[in-house]
C-alpha atoms as a PDB file:
ATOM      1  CA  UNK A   1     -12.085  -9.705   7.046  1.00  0.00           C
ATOM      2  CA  UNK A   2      -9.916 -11.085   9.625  1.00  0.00           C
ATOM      3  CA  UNK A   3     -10.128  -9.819  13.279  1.00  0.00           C
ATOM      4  CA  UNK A   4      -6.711 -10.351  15.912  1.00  0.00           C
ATOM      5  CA  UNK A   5      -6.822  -9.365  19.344  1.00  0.00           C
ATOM      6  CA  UNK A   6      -3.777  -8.219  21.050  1.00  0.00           C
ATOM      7  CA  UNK A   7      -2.441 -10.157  24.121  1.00  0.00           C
ATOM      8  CA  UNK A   8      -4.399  -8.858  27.107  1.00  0.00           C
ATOM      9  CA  UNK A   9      -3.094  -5.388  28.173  1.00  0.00           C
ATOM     10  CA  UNK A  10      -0.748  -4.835  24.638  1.00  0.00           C
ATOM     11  CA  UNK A  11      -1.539  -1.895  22.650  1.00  0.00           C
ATOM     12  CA  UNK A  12       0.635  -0.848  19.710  1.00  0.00           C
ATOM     13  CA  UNK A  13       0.133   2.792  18.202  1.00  0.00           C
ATOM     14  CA  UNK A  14      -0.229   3.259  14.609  1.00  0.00           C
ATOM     15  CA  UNK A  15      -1.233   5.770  11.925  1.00  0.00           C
ATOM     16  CA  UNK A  16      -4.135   5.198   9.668  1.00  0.00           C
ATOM     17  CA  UNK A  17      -2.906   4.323   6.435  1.00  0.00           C
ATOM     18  CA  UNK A  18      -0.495   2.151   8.082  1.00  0.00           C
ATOM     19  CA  UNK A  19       0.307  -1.693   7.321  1.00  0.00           C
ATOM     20  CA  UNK A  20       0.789  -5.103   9.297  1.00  0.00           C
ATOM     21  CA  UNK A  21       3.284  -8.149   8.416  1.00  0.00           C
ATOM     22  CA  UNK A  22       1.563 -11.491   9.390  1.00  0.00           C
ATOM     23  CA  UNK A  23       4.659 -13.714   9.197  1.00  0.00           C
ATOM     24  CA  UNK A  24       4.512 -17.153   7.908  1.00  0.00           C
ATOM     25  CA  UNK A  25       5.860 -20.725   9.525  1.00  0.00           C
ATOM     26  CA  UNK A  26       8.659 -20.725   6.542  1.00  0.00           C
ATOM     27  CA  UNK A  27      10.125 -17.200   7.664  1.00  0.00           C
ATOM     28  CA  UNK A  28       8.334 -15.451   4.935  1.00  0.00           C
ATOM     29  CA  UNK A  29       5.814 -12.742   5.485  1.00  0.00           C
ATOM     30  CA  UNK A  30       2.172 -10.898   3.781  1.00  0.00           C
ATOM     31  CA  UNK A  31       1.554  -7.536   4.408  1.00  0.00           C
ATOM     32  CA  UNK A  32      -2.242  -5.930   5.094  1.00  0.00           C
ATOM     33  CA  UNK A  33      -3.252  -2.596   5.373  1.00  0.00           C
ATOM     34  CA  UNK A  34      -4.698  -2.147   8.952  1.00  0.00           C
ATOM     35  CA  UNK A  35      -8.584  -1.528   8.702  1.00  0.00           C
ATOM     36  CA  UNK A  36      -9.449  -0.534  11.931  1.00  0.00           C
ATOM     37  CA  UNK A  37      -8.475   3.448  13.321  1.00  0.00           C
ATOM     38  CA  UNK A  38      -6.278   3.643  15.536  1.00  0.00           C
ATOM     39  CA  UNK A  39      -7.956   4.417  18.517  1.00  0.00           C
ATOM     40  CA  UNK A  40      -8.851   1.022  18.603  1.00  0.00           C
ATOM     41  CA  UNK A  41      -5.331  -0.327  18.812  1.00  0.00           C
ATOM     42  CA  UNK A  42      -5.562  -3.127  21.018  1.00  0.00           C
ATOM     43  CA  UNK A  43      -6.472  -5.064  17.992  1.00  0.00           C
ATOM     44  CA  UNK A  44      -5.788  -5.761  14.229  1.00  0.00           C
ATOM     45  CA  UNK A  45      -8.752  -5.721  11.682  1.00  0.00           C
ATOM     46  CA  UNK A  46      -7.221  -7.262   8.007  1.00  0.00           C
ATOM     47  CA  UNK A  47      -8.828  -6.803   4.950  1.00  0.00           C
ATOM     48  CA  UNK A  48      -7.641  -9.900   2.713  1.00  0.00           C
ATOM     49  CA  UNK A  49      -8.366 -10.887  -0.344  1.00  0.00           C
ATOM     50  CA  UNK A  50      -8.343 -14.377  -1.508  1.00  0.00           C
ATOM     51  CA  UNK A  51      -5.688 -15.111  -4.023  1.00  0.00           C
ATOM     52  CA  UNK A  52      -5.825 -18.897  -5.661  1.00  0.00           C
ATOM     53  CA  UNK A  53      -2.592 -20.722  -3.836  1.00  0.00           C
ATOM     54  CA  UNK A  54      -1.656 -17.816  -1.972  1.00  0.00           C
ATOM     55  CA  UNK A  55       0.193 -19.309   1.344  1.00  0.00           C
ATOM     56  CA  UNK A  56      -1.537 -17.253   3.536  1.00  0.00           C
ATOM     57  CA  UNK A  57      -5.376 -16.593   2.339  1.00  0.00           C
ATOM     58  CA  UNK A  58      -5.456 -19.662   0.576  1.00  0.00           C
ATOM     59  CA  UNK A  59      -3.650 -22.479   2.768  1.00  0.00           C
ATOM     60  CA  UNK A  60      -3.449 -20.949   6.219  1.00  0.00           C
ATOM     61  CA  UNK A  61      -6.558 -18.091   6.635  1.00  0.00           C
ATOM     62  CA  UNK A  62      -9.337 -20.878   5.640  1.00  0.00           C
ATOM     63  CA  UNK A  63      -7.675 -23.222   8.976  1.00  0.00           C
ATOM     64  CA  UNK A  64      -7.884 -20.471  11.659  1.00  0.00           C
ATOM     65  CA  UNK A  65     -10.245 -20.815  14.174  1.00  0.00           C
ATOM     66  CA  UNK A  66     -10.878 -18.533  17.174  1.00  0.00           C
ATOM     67  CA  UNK A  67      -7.982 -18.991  19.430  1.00  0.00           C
ATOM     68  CA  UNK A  68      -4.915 -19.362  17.630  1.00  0.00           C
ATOM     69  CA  UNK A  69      -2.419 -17.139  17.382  1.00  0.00           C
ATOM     70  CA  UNK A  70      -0.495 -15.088  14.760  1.00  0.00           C
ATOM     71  CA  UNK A  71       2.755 -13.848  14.338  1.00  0.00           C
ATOM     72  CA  UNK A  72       1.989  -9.865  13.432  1.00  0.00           C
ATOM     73  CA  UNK A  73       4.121  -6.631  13.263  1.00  0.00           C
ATOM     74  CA  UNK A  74       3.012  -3.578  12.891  1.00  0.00           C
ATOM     75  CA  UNK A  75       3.083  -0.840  11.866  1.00  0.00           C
ATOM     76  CA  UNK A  76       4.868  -0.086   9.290  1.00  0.00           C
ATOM     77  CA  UNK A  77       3.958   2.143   5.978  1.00  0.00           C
ATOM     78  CA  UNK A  78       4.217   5.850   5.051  1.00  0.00           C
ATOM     79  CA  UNK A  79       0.621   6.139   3.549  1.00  0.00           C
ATOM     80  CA  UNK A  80      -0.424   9.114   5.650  1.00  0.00           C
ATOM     81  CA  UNK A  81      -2.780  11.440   5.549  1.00  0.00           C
ATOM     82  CA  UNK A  82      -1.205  14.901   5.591  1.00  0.00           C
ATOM     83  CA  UNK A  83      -2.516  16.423   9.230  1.00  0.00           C
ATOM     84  CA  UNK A  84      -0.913  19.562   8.205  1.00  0.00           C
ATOM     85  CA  UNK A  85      -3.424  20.693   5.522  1.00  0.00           C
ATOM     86  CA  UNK A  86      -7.019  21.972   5.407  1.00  0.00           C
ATOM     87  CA  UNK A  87      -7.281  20.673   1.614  1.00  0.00           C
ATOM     88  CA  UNK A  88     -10.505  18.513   0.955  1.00  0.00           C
ATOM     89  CA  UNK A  89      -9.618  15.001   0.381  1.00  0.00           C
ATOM     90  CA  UNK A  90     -10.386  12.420  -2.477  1.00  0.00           C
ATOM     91  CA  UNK A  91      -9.924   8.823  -1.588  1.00  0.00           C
ATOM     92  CA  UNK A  92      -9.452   6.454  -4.213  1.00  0.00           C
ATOM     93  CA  UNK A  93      -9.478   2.761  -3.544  1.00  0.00           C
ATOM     94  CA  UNK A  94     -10.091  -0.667  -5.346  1.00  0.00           C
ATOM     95  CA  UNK A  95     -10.767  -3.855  -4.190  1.00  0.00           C
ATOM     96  CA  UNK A  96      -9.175  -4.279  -0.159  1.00  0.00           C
ATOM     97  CA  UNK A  97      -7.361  -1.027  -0.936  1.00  0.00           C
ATOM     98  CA  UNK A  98     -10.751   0.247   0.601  1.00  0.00           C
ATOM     99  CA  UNK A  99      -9.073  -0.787   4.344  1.00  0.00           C
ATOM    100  CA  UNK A 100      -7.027   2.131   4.868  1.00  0.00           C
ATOM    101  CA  UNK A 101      -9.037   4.238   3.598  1.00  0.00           C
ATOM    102  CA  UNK A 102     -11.738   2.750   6.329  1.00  0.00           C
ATOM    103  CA  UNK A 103      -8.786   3.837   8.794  1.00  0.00           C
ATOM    104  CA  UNK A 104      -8.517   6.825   7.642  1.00  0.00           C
ATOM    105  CA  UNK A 105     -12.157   8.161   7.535  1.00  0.00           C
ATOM    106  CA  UNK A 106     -13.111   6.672  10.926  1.00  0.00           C
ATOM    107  CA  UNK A 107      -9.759   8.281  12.400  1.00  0.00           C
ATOM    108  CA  UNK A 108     -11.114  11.652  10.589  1.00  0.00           C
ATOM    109  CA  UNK A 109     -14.426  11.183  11.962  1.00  0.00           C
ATOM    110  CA  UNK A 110     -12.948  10.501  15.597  1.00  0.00           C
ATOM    111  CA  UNK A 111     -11.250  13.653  15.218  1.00  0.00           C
ATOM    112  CA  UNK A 112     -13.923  15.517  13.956  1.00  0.00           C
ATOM    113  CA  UNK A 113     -12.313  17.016  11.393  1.00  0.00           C
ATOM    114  CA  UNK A 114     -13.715  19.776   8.979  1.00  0.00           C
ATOM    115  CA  UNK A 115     -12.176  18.778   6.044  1.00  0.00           C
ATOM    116  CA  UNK A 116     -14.386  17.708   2.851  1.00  0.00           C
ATOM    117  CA  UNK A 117     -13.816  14.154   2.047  1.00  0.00           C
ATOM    118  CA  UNK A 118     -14.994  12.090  -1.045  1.00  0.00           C
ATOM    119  CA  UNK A 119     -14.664   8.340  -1.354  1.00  0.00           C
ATOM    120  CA  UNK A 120     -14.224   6.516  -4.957  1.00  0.00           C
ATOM    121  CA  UNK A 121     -14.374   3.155  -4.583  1.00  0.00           C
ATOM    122  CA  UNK A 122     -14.261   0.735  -7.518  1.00  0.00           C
ATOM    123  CA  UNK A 123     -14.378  -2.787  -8.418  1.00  0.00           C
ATOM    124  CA  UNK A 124     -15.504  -5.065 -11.168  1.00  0.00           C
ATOM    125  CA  UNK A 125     -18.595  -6.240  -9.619  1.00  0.00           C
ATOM    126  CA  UNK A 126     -21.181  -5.001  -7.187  1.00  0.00           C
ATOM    127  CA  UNK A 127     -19.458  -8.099  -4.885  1.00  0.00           C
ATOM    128  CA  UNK A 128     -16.139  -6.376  -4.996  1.00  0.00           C
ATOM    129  CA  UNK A 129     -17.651  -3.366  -2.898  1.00  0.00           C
ATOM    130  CA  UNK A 130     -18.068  -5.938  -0.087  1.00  0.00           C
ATOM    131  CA  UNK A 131     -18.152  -2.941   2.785  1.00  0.00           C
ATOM    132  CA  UNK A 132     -20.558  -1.019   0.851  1.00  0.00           C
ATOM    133  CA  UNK A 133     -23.148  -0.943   3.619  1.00  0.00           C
ATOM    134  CA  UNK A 134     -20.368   0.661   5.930  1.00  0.00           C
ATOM    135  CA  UNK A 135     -19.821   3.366   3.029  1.00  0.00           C
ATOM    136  CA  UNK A 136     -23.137   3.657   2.717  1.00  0.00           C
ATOM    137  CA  UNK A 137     -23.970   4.523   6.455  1.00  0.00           C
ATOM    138  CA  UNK A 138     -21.095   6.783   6.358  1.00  0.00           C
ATOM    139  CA  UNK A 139     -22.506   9.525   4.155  1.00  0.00           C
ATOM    140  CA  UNK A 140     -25.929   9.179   5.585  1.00  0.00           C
ATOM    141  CA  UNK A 141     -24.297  10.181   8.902  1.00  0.00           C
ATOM    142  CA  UNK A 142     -21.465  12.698   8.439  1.00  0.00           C
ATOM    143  CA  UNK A 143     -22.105  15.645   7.149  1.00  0.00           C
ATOM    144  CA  UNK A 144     -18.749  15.406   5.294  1.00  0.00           C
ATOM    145  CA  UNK A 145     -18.344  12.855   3.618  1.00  0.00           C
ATOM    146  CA  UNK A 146     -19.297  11.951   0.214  1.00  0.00           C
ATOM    147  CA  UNK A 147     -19.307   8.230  -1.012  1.00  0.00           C
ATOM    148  CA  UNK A 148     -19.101   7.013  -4.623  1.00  0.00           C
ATOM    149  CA  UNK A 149     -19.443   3.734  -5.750  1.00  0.00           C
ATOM    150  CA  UNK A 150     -17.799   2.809  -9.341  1.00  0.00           C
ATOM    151  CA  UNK A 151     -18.078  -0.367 -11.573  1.00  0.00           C
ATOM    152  CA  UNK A 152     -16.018  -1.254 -14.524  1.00  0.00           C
ATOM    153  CA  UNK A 153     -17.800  -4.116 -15.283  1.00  0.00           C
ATOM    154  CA  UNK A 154     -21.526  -3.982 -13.589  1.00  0.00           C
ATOM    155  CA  UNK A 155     -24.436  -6.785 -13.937  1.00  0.00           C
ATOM    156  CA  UNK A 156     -27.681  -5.294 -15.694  1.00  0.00           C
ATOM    157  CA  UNK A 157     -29.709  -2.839 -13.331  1.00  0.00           C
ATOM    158  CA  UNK A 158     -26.870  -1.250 -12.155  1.00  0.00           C
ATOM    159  CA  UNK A 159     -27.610   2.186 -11.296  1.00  0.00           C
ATOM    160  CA  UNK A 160     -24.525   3.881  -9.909  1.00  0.00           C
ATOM    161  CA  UNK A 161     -21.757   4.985 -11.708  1.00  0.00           C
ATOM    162  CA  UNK A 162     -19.408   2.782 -14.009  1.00  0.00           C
ATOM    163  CA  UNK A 163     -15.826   2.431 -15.507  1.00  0.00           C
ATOM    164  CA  UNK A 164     -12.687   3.530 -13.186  1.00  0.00           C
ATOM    165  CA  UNK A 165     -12.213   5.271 -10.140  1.00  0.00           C
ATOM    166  CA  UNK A 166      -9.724   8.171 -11.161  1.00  0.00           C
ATOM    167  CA  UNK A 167     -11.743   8.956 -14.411  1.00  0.00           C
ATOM    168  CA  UNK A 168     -15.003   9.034 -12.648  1.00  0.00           C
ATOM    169  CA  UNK A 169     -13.175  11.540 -10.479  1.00  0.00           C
ATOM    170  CA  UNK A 170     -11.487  13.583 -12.740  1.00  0.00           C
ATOM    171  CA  UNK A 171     -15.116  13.938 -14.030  1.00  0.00           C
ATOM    172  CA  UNK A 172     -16.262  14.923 -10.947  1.00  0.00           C
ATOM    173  CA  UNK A 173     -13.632  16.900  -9.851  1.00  0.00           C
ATOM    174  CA  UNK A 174     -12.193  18.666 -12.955  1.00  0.00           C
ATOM    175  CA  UNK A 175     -10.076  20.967 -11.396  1.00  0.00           C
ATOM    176  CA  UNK A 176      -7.775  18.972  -8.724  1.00  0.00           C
ATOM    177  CA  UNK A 177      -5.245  22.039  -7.996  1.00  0.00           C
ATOM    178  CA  UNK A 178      -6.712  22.673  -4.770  1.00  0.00           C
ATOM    179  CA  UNK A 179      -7.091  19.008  -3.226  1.00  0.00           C
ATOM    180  CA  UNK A 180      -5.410  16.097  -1.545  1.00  0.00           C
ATOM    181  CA  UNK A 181      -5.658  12.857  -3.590  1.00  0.00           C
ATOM    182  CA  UNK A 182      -5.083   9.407  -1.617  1.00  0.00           C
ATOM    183  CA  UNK A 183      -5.354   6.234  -4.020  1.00  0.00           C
ATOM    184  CA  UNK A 184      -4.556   2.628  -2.429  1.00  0.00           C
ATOM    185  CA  UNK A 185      -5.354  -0.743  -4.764  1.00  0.00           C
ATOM    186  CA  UNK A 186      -4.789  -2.487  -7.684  1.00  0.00           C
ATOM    187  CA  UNK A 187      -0.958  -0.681  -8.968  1.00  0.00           C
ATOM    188  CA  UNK A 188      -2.700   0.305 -12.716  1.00  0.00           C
ATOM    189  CA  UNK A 189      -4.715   2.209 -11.080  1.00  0.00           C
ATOM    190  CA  UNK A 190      -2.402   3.668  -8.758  1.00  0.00           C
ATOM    191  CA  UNK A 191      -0.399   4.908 -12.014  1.00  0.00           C
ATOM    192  CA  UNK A 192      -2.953   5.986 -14.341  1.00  0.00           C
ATOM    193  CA  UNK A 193      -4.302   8.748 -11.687  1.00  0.00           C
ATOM    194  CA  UNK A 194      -1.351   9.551 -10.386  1.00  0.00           C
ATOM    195  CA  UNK A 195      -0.530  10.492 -14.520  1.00  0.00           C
ATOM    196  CA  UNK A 196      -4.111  11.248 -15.676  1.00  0.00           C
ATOM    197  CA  UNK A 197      -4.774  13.413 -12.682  1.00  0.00           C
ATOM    198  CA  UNK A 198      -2.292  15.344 -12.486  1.00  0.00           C
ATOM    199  CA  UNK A 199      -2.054  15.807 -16.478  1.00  0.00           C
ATOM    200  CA  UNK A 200      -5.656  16.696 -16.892  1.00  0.00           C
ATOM    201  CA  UNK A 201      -6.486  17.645 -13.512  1.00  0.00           C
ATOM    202  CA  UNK A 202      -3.628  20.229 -12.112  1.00  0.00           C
ATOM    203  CA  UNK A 203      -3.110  17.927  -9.599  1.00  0.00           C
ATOM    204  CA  UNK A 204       0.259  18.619  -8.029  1.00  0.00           C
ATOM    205  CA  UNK A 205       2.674  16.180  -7.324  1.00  0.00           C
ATOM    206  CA  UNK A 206       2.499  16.634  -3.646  1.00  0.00           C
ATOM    207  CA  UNK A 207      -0.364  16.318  -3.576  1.00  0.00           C
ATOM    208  CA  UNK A 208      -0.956  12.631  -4.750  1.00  0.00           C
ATOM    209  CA  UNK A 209      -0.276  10.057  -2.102  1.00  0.00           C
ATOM    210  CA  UNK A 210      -0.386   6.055  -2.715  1.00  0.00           C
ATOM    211  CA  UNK A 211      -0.045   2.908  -1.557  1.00  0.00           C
ATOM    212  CA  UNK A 212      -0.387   0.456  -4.820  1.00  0.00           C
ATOM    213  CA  UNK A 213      -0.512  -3.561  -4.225  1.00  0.00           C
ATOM    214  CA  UNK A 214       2.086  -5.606  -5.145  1.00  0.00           C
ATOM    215  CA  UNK A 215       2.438  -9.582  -5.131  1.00  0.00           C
ATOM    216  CA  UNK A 216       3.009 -11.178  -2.339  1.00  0.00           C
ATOM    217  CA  UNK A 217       6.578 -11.929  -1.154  1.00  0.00           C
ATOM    218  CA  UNK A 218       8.052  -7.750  -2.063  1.00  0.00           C
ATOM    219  CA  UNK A 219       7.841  -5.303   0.735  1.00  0.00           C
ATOM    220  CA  UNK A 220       4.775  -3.377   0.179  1.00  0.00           C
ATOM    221  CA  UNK A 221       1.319  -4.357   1.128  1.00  0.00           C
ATOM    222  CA  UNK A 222      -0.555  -7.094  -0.875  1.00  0.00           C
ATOM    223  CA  UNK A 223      -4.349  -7.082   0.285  1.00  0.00           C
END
């Protein structure tokens, strides 16, 4: 996790769900989903996962120290949650994709919204969850919320649930027709519950939203 404060006095408003550009020296840029809600907008919480040569979290994140300053716009991103509806919510996230979610449940929770809300949140090990505690504390404290961990590839002693986000869903939730569905991570799984979902689910199409990751360097974010 990477934490920015603003210049002294700045604030910028944003929307959860929202993204960041940290440009780079070269004139090239990364994108990451903004973590933190946005009452607390007089600073920028990153999510970033480490990708082997990437420019940024590989050869410029590890050389930060407390002090220096990035180059950061924000916001940008249409991966809002619908303020307009009462429909109870399923989150779907893998990996970093968990950071807007974060946004969005503590911006929920800020609000004190009445609307049902059920985190999946999946990754291959126990290590991927690396928030979990956060989760965790989150369903112990509002009345809410429901958290789900899922692993698709789990250590022995495992106890929670395994395989992949959307299916363990769908399982849950058989009958989607009547719900909000907001899925941010890895882009296969993006696609398979947008189609699985709505296919076996009754999803409607308006009522999927997403944000999948793409490599660095396109236009979309990349956590």
């Amino acid at each position: 996790m990477l934490h920015l404060r603003l210049p002294i006095g700045r604030r910028v408003p944003f929307r959860a769900g929202q993204y960041a550009k940290v440009l780079l020296k070269d004139g090239e840029s990364r994108n990451y989903s903004l973590a933190n809600p946005p009452h607390d907008n007089d600073v920028v919480q990153l999510h970033i996962r480490h990708v082997p040569g990437g420019r940024f979290s590989s050869n410029q994140l590890p050389r930060l120290t407390p002090g220096d300053a990035l180059d950061v716009e924000l916001p940008y991103g249409l991966f809002l949650l619908n303020e307009t509806s009462s429909a109870p919510i399923i989150l779907l996230g893998t990996g970093t994709g968990f950071a807007p979610l974060k946004s969005m449940i503590e911006d929920l929770a800020r609000r004190c919204t009445r609307r049902v809300v059920h985190l999946f949140w999946g990754g291959r090990r126990e290590s991927d969850l690396y928030d979990i505690e956060r989760a965790n504390r989150w369903a112990e404290r509002l009345p809410w919320f429901q958290f789900t961990p899922v692993l698709s590839r789990p250590v022995p002693g495992w106890t929670g649930e395994t395989g992949y986000v959307q299916r363990t869903a769908l399982a849950t939730y058989p009958d989607l027709s009547g719900v909000e569905v907001y899925a941010c991570g890895n882009p296969a799984m993006v696609a398979d519950a947008r189609a699985v979902l709505s296919a076996r689910g009754g999803l409607p199409d308006a009522s999927f939203f997403a944000d999948a990751f793409v490599p660095s360097g396109d236009t979309k974010p990349s956590d």
